[in-house]
N, C-alpha and C. Protein backbone atom coordinates (compact mmCIF):
# COMPACT_ATOMS: atom_id res chain seq x y z
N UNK A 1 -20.68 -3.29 2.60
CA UNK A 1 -20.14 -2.34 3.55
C UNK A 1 -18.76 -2.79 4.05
N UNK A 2 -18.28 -4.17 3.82
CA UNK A 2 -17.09 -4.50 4.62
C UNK A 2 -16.21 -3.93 3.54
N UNK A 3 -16.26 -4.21 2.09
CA UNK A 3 -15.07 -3.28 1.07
C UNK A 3 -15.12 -2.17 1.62
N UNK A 4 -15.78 -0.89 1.88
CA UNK A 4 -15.68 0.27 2.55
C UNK A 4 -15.08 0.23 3.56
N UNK A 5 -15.34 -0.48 4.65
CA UNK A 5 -14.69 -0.41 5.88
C UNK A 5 -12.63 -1.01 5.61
N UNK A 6 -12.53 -2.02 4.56
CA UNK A 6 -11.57 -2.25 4.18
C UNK A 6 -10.41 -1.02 3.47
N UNK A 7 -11.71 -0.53 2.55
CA UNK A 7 -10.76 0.64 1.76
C UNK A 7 -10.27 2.08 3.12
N UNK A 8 -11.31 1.93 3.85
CA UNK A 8 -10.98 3.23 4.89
C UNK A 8 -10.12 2.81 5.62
N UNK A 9 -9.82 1.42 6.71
CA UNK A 9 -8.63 0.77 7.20
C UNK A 9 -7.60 0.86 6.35
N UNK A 10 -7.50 0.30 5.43
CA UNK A 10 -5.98 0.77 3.92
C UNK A 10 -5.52 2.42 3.95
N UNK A 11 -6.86 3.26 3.62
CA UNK A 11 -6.23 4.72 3.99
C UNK A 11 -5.82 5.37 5.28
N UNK A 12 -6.46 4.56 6.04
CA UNK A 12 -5.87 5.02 7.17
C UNK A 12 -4.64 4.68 7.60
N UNK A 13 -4.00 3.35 7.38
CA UNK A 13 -2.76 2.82 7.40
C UNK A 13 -2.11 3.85 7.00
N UNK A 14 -2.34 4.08 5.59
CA UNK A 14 -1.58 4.79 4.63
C UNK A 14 -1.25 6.21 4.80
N UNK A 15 -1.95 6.65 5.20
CA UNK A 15 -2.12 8.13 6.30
C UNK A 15 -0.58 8.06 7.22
N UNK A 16 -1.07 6.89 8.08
CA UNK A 16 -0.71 7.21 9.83
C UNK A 16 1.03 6.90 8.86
N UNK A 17 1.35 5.95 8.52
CA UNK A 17 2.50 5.46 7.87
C UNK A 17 3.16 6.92 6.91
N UNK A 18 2.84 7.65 6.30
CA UNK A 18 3.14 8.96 5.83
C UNK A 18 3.65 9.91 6.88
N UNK A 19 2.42 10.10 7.86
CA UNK A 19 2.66 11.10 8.85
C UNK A 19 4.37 10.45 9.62
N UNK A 20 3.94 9.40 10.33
CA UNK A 20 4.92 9.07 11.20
C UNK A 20 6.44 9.14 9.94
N UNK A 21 6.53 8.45 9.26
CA UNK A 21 7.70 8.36 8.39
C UNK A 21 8.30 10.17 8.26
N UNK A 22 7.50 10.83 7.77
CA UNK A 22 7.79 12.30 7.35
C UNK A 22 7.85 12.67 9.08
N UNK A 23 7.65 12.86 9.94
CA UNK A 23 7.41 13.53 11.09
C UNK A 23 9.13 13.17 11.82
N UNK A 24 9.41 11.63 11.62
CA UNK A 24 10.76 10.84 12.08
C UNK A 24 11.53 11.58 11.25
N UNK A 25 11.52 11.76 10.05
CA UNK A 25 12.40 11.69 9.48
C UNK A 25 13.20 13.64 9.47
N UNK A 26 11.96 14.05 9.51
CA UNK A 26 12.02 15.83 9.90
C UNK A 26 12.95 15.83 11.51
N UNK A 27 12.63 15.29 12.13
CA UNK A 27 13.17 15.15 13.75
C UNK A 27 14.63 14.51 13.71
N UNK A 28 14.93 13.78 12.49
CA UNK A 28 16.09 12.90 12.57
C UNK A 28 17.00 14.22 11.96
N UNK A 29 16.22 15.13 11.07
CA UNK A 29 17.55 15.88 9.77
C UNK A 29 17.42 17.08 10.86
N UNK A 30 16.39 16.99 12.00
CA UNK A 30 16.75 18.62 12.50
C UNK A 30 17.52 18.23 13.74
N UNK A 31 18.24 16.93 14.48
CA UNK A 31 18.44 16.98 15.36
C UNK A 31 17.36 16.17 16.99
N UNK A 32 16.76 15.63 16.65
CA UNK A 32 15.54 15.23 17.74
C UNK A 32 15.89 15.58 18.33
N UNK A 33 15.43 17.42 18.84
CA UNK A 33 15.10 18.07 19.79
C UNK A 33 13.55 18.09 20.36
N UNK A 34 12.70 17.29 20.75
CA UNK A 34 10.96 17.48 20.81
C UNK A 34 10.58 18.83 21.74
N UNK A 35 11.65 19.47 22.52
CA UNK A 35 11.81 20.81 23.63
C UNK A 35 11.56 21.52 21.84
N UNK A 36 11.83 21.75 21.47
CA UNK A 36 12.19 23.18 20.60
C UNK A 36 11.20 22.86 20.01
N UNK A 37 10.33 24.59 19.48
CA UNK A 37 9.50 24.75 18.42
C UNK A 37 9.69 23.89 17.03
N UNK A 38 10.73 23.88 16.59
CA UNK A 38 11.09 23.36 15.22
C UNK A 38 10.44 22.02 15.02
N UNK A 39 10.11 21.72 16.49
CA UNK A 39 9.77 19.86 16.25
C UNK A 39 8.13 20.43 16.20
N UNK A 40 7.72 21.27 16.75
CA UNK A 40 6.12 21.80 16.13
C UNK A 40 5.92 21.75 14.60
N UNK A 41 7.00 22.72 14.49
CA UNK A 41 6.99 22.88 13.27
C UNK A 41 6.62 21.28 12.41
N UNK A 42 7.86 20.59 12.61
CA UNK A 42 8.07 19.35 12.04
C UNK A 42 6.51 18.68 12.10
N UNK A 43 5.76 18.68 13.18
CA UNK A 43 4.86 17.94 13.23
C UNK A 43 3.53 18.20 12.27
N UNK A 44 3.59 19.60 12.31
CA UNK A 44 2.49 20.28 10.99
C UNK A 44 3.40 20.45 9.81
N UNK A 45 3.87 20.45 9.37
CA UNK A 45 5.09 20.07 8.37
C UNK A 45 4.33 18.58 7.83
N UNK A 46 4.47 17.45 8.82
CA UNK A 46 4.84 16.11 8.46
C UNK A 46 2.93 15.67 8.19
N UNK A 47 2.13 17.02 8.73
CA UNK A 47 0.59 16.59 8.36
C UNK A 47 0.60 16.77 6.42
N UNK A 48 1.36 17.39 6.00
CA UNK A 48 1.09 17.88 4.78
C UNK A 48 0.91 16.24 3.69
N UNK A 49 2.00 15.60 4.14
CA UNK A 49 2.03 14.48 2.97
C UNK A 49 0.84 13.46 3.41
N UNK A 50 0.49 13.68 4.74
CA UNK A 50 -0.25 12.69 5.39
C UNK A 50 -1.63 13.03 4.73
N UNK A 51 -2.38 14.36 4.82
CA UNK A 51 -3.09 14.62 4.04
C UNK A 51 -3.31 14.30 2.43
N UNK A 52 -2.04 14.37 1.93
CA UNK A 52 -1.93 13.84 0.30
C UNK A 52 -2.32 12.69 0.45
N UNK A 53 -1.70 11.92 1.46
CA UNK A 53 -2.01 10.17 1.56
C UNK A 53 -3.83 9.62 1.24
N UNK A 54 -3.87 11.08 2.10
CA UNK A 54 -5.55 10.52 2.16
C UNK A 54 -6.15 10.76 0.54
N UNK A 55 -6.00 12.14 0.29
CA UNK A 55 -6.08 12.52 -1.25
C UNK A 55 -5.85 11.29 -2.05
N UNK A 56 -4.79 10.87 -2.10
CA UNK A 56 -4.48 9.67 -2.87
C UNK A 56 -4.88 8.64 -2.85
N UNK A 57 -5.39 7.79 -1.88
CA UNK A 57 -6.06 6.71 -1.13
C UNK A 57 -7.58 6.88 -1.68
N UNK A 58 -8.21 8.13 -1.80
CA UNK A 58 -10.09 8.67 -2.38
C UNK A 58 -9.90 7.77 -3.57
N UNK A 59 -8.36 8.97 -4.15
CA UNK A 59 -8.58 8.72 -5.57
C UNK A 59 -7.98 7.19 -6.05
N UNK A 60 -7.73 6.77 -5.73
CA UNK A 60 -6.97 5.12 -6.14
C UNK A 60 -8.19 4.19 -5.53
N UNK A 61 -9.02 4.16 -4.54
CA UNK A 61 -10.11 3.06 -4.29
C UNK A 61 -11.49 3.78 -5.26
N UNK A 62 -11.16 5.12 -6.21
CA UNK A 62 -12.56 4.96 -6.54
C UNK A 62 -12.29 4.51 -8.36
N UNK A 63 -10.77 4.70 -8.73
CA UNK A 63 -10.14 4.76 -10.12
C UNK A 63 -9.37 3.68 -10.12
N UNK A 64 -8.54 3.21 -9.27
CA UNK A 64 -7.61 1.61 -9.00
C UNK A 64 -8.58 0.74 -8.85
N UNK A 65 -7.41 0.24 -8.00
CA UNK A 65 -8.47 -1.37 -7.15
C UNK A 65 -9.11 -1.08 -6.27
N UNK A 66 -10.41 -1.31 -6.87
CA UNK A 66 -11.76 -0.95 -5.93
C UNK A 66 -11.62 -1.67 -4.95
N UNK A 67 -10.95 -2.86 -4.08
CA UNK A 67 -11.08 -3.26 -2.95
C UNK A 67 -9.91 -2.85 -2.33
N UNK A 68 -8.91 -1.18 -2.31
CA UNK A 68 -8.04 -1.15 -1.91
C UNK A 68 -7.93 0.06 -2.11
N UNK A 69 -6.56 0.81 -1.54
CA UNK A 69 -6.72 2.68 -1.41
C UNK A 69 -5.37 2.49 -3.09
N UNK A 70 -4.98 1.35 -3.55
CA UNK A 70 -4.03 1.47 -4.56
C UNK A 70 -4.26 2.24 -5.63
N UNK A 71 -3.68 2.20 -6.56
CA UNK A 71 -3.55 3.53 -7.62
C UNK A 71 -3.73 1.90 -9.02
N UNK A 72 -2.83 1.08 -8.46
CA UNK A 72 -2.57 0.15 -9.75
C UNK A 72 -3.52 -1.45 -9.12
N UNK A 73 -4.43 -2.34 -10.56
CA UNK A 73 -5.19 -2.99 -9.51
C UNK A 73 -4.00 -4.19 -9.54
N UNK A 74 -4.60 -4.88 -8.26
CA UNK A 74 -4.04 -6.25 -7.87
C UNK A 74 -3.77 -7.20 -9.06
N UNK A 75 -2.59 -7.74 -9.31
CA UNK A 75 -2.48 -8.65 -10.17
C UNK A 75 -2.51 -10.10 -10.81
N UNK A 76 -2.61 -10.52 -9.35
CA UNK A 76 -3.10 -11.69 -8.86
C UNK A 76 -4.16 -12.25 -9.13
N UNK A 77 -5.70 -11.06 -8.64
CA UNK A 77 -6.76 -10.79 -8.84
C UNK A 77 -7.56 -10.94 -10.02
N UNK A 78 -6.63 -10.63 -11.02
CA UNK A 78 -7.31 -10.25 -12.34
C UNK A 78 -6.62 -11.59 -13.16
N UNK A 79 -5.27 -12.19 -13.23
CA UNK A 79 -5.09 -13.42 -13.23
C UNK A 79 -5.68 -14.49 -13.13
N UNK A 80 -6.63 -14.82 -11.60
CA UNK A 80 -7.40 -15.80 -11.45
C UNK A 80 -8.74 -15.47 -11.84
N UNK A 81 -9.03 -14.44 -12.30
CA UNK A 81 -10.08 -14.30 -12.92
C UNK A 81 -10.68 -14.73 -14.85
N UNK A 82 -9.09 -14.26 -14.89
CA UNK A 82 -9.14 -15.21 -16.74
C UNK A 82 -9.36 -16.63 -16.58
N UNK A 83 -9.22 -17.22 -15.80
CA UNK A 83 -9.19 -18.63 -15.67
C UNK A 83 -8.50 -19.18 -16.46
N UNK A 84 -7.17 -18.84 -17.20
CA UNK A 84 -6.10 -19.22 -17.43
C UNK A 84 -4.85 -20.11 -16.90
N UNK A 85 -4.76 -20.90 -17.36
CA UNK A 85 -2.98 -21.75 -16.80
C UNK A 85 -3.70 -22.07 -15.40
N UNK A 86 -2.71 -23.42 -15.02
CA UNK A 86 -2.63 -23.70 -13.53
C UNK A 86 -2.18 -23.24 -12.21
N UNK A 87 -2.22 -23.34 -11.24
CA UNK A 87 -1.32 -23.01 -10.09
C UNK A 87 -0.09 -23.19 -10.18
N UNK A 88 0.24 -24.30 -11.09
CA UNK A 88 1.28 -25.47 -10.84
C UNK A 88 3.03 -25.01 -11.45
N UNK A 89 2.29 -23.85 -12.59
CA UNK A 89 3.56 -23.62 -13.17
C UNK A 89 3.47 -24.35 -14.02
N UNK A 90 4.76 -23.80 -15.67
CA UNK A 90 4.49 -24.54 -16.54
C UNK A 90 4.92 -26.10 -16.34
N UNK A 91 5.48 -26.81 -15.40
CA UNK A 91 5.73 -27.81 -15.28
C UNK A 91 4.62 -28.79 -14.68
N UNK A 92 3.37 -28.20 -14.31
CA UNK A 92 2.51 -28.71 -14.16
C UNK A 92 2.01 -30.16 -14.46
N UNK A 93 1.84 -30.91 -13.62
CA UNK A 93 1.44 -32.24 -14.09
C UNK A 93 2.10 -33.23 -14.79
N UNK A 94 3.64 -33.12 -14.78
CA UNK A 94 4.06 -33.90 -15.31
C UNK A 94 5.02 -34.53 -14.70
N UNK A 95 5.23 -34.51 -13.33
CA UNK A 95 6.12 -34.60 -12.17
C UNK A 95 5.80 -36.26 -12.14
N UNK A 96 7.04 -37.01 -12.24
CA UNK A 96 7.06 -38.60 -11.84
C UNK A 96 6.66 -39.14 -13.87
N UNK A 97 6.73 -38.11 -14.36
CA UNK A 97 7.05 -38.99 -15.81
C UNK A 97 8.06 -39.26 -16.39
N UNK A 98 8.25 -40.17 -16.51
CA UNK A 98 9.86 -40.44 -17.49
C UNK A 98 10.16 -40.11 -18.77
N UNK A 99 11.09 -39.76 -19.78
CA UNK A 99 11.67 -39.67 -20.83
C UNK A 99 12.70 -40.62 -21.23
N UNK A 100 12.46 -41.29 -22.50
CA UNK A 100 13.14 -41.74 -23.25
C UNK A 100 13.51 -42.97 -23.07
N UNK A 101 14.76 -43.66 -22.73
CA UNK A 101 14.98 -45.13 -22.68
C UNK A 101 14.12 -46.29 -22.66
């Protein structure tokens, strides 16, 4: 239940971050008047992408990365999962050896 509660915190971010961005940014190109209808407007206007957000967020935690509202999975994730190569970089382990003379 905590991945769920994780993936719904992520869409919700992802939501509120849509709305507010589109809502500022409608208020910035019309003038930030919040007195005038137009900023109504702006505000149901700026629900439209916020709604997509959510749309998008369903579809990316049930088709992406299942522990996340993403579309593409974590890369990190799937890395330490091959159990491939070190932390270290290819220079790994060889720090304080000498060459040659």
């Amino acid at each position: 239940m905590q991945k769920a509660q994780k993936v719904l915190l992520d869409i919700l971010e992802r939501t509120a971050a849509a709305y507010v961005t589109t809502f500022l940014g409608l208020l910035l190109a019309d003038g930030f008047d919040l007195t005038d209808v137009s900023a109504l407007k702006a505000a149901a206007i700026a629900a439209l992408p916020a709604a997509l957000s959510v749309i998008k967020g369903a579809i990316g935690s049930r088709f992406g990365d299942k522990g996340s509202a993403a579309w593409l999975p974590d890369g990190r994730r799937s890395r330490s999962r091959s159990g491939g190569g070190t932390s270290g970089g290819p220079s790994s382990g060889t720090s304080g050896r000498t060459t040659g003379s």
